[in-house]
Protein backbone atom coordinates (compact mmCIF):
# COMPACT_ATOMS: atom_id res chain seq x y z
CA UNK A 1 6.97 -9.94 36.37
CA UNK A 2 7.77 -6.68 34.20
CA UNK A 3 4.78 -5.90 31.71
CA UNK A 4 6.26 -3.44 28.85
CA UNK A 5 4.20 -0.56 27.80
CA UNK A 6 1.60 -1.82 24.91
CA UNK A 7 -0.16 0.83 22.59
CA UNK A 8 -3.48 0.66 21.20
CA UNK A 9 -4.46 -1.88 18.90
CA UNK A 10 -6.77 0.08 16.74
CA UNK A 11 -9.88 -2.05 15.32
CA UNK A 12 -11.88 -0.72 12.50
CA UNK A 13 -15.25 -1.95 12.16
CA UNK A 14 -16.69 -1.01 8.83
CA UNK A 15 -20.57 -1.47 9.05
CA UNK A 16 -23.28 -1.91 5.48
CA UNK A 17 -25.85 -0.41 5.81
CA UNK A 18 -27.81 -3.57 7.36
CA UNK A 19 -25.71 -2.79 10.02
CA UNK A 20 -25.95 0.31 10.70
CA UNK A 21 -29.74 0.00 10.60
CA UNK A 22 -29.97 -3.08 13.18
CA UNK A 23 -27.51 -1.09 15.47
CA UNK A 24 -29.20 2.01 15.00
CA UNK A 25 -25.95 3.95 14.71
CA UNK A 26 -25.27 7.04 12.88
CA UNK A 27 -21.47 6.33 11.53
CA UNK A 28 -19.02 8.87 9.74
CA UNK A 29 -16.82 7.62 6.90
CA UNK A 30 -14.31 6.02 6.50
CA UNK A 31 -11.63 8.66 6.13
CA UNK A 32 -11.14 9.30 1.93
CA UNK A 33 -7.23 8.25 1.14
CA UNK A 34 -7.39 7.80 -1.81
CA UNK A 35 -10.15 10.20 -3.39
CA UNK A 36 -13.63 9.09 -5.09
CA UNK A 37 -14.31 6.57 -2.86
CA UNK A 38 -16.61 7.66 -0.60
CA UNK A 39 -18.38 4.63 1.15
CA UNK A 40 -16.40 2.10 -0.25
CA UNK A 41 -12.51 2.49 1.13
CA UNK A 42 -10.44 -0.24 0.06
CA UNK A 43 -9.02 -1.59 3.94
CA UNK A 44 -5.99 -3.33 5.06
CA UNK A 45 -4.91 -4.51 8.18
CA UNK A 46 -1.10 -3.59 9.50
CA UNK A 47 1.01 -3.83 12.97
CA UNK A 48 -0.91 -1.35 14.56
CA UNK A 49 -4.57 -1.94 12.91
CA UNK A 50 -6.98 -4.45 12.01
CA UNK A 51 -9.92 -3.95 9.75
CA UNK A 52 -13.04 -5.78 9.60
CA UNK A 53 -16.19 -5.98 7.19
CA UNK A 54 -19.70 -6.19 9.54
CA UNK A 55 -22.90 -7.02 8.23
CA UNK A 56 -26.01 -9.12 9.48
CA UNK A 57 -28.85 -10.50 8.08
CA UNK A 58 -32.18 -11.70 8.77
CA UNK A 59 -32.71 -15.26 9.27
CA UNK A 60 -35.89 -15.39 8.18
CA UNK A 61 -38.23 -12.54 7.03
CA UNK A 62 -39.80 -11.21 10.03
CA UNK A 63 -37.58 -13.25 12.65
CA UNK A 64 -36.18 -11.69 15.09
CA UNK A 65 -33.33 -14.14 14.98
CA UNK A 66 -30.07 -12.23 13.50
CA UNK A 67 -26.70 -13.56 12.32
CA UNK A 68 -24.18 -11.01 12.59
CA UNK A 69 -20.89 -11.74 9.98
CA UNK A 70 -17.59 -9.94 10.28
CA UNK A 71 -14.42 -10.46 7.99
CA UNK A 72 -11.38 -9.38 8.80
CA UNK A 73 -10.02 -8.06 5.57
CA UNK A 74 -6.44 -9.42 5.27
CA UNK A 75 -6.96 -13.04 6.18
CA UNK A 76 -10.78 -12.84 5.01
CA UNK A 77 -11.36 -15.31 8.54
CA UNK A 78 -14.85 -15.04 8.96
CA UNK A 79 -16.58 -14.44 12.32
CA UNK A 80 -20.05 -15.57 12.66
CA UNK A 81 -22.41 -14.38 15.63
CA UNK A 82 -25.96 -15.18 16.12
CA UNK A 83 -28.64 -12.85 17.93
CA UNK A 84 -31.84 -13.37 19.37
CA UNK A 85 -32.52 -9.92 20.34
CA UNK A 86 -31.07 -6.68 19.12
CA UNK A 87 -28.13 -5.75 21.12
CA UNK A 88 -26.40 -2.48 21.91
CA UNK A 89 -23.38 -1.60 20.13
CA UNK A 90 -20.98 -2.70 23.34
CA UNK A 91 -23.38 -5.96 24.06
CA UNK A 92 -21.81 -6.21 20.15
CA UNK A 93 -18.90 -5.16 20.59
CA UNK A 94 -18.42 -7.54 23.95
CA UNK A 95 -19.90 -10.95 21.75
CA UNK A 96 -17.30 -9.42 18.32
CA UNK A 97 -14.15 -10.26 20.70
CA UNK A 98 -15.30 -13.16 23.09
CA UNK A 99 -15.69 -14.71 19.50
CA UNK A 100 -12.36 -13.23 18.10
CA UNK A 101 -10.26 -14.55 20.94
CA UNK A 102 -12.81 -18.06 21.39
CA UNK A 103 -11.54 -18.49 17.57
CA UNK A 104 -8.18 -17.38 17.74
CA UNK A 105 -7.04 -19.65 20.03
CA UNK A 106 -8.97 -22.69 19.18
CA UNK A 107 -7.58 -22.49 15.75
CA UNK A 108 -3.77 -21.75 17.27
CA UNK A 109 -4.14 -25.19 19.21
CA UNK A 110 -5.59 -26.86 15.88
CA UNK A 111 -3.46 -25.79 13.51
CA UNK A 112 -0.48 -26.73 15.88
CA UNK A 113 0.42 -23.20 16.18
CA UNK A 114 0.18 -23.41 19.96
CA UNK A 115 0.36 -25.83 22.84
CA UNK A 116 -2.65 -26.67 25.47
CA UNK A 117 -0.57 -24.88 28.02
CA UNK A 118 -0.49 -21.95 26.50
CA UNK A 119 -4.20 -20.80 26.10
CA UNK A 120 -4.36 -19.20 29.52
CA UNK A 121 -1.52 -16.93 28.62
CA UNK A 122 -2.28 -16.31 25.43
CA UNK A 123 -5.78 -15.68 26.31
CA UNK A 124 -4.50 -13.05 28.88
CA UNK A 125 -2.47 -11.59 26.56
CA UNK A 126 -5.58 -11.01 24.39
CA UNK A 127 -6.91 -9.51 27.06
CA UNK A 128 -4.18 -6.81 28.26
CA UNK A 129 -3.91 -5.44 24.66
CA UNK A 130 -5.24 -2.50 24.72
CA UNK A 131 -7.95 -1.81 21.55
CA UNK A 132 -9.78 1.05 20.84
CA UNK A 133 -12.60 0.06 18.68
CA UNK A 134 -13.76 2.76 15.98
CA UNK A 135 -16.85 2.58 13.07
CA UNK A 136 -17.11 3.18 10.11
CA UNK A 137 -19.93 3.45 7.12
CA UNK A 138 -17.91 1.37 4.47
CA UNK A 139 -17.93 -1.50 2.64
CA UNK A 140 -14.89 -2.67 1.35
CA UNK A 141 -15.73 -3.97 -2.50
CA UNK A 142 -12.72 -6.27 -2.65
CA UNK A 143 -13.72 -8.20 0.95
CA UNK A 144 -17.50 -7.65 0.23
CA UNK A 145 -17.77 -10.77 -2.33
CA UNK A 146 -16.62 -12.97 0.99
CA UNK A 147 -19.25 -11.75 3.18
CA UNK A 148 -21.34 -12.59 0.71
CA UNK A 149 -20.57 -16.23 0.94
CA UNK A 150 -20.82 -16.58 4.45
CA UNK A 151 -24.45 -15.26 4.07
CA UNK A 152 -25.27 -17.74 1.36
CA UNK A 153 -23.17 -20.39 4.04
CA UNK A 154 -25.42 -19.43 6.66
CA UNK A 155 -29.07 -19.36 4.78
CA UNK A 156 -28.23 -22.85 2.93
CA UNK A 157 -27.51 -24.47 6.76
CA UNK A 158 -30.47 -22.75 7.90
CA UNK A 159 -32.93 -23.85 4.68
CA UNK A 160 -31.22 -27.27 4.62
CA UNK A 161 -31.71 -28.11 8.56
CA UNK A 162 -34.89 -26.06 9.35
CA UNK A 163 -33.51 -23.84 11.40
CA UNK A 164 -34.59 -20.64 12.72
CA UNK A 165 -31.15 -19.80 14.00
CA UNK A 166 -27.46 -21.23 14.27
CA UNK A 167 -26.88 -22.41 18.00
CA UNK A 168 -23.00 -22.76 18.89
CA UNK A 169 -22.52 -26.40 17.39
CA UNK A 170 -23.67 -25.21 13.86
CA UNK A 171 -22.20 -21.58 14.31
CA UNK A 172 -18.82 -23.88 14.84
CA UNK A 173 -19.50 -26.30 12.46
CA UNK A 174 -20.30 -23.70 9.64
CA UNK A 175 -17.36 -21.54 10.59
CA UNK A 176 -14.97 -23.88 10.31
CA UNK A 177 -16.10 -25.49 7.03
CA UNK A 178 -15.88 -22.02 5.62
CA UNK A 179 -12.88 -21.14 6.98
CA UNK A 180 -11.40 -24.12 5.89
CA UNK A 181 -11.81 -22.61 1.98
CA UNK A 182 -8.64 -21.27 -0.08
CA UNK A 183 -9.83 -17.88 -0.41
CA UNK A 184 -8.51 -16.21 -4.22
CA UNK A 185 -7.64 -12.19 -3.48
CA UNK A 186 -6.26 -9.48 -5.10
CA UNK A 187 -5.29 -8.97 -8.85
CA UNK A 188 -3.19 -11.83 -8.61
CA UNK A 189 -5.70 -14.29 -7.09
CA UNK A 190 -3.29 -14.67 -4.40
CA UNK A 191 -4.28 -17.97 -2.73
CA UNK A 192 -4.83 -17.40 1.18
CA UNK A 193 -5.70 -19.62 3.89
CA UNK A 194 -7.81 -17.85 6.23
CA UNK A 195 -7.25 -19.79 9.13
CA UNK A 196 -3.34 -19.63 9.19
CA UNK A 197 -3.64 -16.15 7.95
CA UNK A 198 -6.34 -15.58 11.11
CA UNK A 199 -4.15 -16.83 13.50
CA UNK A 200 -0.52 -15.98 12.52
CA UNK A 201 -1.82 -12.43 12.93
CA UNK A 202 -3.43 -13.03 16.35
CA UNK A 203 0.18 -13.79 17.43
CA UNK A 204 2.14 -10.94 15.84
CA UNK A 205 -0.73 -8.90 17.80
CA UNK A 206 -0.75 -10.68 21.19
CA UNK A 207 2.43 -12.50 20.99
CA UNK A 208 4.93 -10.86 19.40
CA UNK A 209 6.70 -10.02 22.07
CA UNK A 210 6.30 -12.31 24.90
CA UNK A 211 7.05 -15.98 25.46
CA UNK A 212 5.61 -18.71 27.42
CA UNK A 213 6.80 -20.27 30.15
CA UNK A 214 5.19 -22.75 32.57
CA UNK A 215 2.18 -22.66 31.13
CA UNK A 216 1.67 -18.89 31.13
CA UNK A 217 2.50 -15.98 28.65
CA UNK A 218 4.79 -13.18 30.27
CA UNK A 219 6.27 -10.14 28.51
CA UNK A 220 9.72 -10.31 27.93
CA UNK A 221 11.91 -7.51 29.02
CA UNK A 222 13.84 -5.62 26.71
CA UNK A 223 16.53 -5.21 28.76
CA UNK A 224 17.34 -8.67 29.15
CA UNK A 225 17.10 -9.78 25.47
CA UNK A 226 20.57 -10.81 25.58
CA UNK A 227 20.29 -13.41 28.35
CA UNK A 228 19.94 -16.91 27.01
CA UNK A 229 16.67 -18.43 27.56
CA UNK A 230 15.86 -21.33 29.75
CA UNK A 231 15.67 -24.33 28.31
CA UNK A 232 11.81 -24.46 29.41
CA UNK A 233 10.99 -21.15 27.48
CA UNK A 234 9.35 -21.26 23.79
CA UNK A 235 9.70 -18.20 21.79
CA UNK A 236 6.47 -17.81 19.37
CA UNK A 237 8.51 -16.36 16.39
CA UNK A 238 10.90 -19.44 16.98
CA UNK A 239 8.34 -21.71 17.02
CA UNK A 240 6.29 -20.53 13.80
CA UNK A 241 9.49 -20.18 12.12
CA UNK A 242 10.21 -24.05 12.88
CA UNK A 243 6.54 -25.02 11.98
CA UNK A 244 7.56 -23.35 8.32
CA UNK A 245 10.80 -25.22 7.81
C-alpha cells in the first residue's frame, strides 16, 4: 500500500485568559491581520488549518475539579473535557484529540456519514495526519458567545444533578444535547449545524483523499486515478455527495 505525502494540519488553539492561567503558559498573539485587534483575532478554519476557542472553568469555587471547553470556530462543535488534576499542556493536548477523533467518528457513524467498518481506517487516518499544534492568547468575540453556553450547559447539569464533576456519561450526554442546537453565526445569522459541520470537515481533513476498502482506509494513488474502482470501494466525496441528493 502507497501512502502519499500529507502536510501539516496546522491547529490553532486560542487560549482566555482562564486558560492560560490553569496551564500556566506564557502565549504570544495571535498574529494582527487585520490591525486593532490585538487579543481578539477574528479566526477561521480552511484546508490547511483549524482554529479552536479554549477555555475552562471551575466547577465549583475551590474544587479542584476543571472542565476544559474548546470550540472549533467554523462549525462551533463543542468539545468538552473534564479534569481532576491540572495537567501539562501535552497531558492537554493528548485528552484535546483523543476527544476530537472519539467525537468525530462517533458522530460520522450517527449521522450516517460513515459505516461501522470504517472507524478503524478512519481512525488511522486521524492518526497519520500530521498536526502541528500552535497557541495563542485570543479570544475570538464572534465564537466567544458559544463558549459561553457550553459553560452555562455545564454549571446547570452540574447545579441540577449535584455534581462535583461531569464523568463520561454526562460529558456525552451534555455534548450531544448541545451539539444537537442550530447554532445562528455571522451577520447573516447563517443557520449551522454543528455536528454535520464537525464532521464533514473531519473528512475533508482525514478523508479527502483516500477511500475505504475492506474495512480499512488506504490512500489512493494519484497515479492510478484513472482506473475504475472496484465495485467493493466507497469513495467519501461520492458518498456525502449521495447523502445530499
Amino acid at each position: 500500500m502507497q501512502t502519499a505525502n500529507m502536510s501539516n494540519l496546522t491547529v490553532i488553539l486560542a487560549a482566555t485568559n482562564a486558560m492560560r492561567r490553569w496551564l500556566s503558559m506564557d502565549l504570544p498573539y495571535l498574529p494582527d491581520t487585520e490591525g486593532g485587534n490585538k487579543g481578539t483575532q477574528a479566526m477561521h478554519s480552511n484546508a490547511e488549518k483549524t482554529s479552536w476557542q479554549c477555555h475552562v472553568i471551575q466547577n465549583h469555587p475551590k474544587s479542584f475539579e476543571r472542565t476544559a471547553i474548546a470550540t472549533e470556530v467554523n462549525s462551533r462543535y463543542t468539545l468538552l473535557m473534564p479534569f481532576s488534576v491540572t495537567p501539562s499542556r501535552e497531558q492537554w493536548e493528548r485528552k484535546f484529540l483523543h476527544t476530537w477523533v472519539n467525537e468525530w467518528l462517533n458522530n460520522a457513524l450517527e449521522l450516517g456519514f460513515a459505516h461501522p467498518d470504517w472507524v478503524r481506517g478512519l481512525a488511522d487516518a486521524f492518526v497519520r495526519q500530521p498536526k502541528q499544534l500552535s497557541w495563542y492568547r485570543n479570544v475570538d468575540l464572534s465564537v466567544n458567545g458559544h463558549v459561553t453556553d457550553a459553560e452555562l450547559w455545564v454549571r446547570q447539569t452540574l447545579d441540577h444533578n449535584g455534581l462535583a464533576a461531569l464523568d463520561d456519561d454526562y460529558v456525552f450526554a451534555l455534548g450531544e444535547r448541545m451539539n444537537s442546537q442550530i447554532k445562528r453565526v455571522g451577520p447573516m445569522k447563517k443557520s449551522i449545524d454543528p455536528r454535520i459541520g464537525f464532521v464533514e470537515q473531519g473528512l475533508r481533513y482525514f478523508a479527502e483523499n483516500s477511500i475505504i476498502q475492506s474495512g480499512s482506509l488506504s490512500t489512493q494513488n494519484p497515479e492510478n486515478d484513472h482506473k475504475v474502482m472496484p465495485d467493493n470501494v466507497v469513495s467519501m466525496a461520492d458518498f456525502r455527495n449521495r447523502k445530499r441528493n
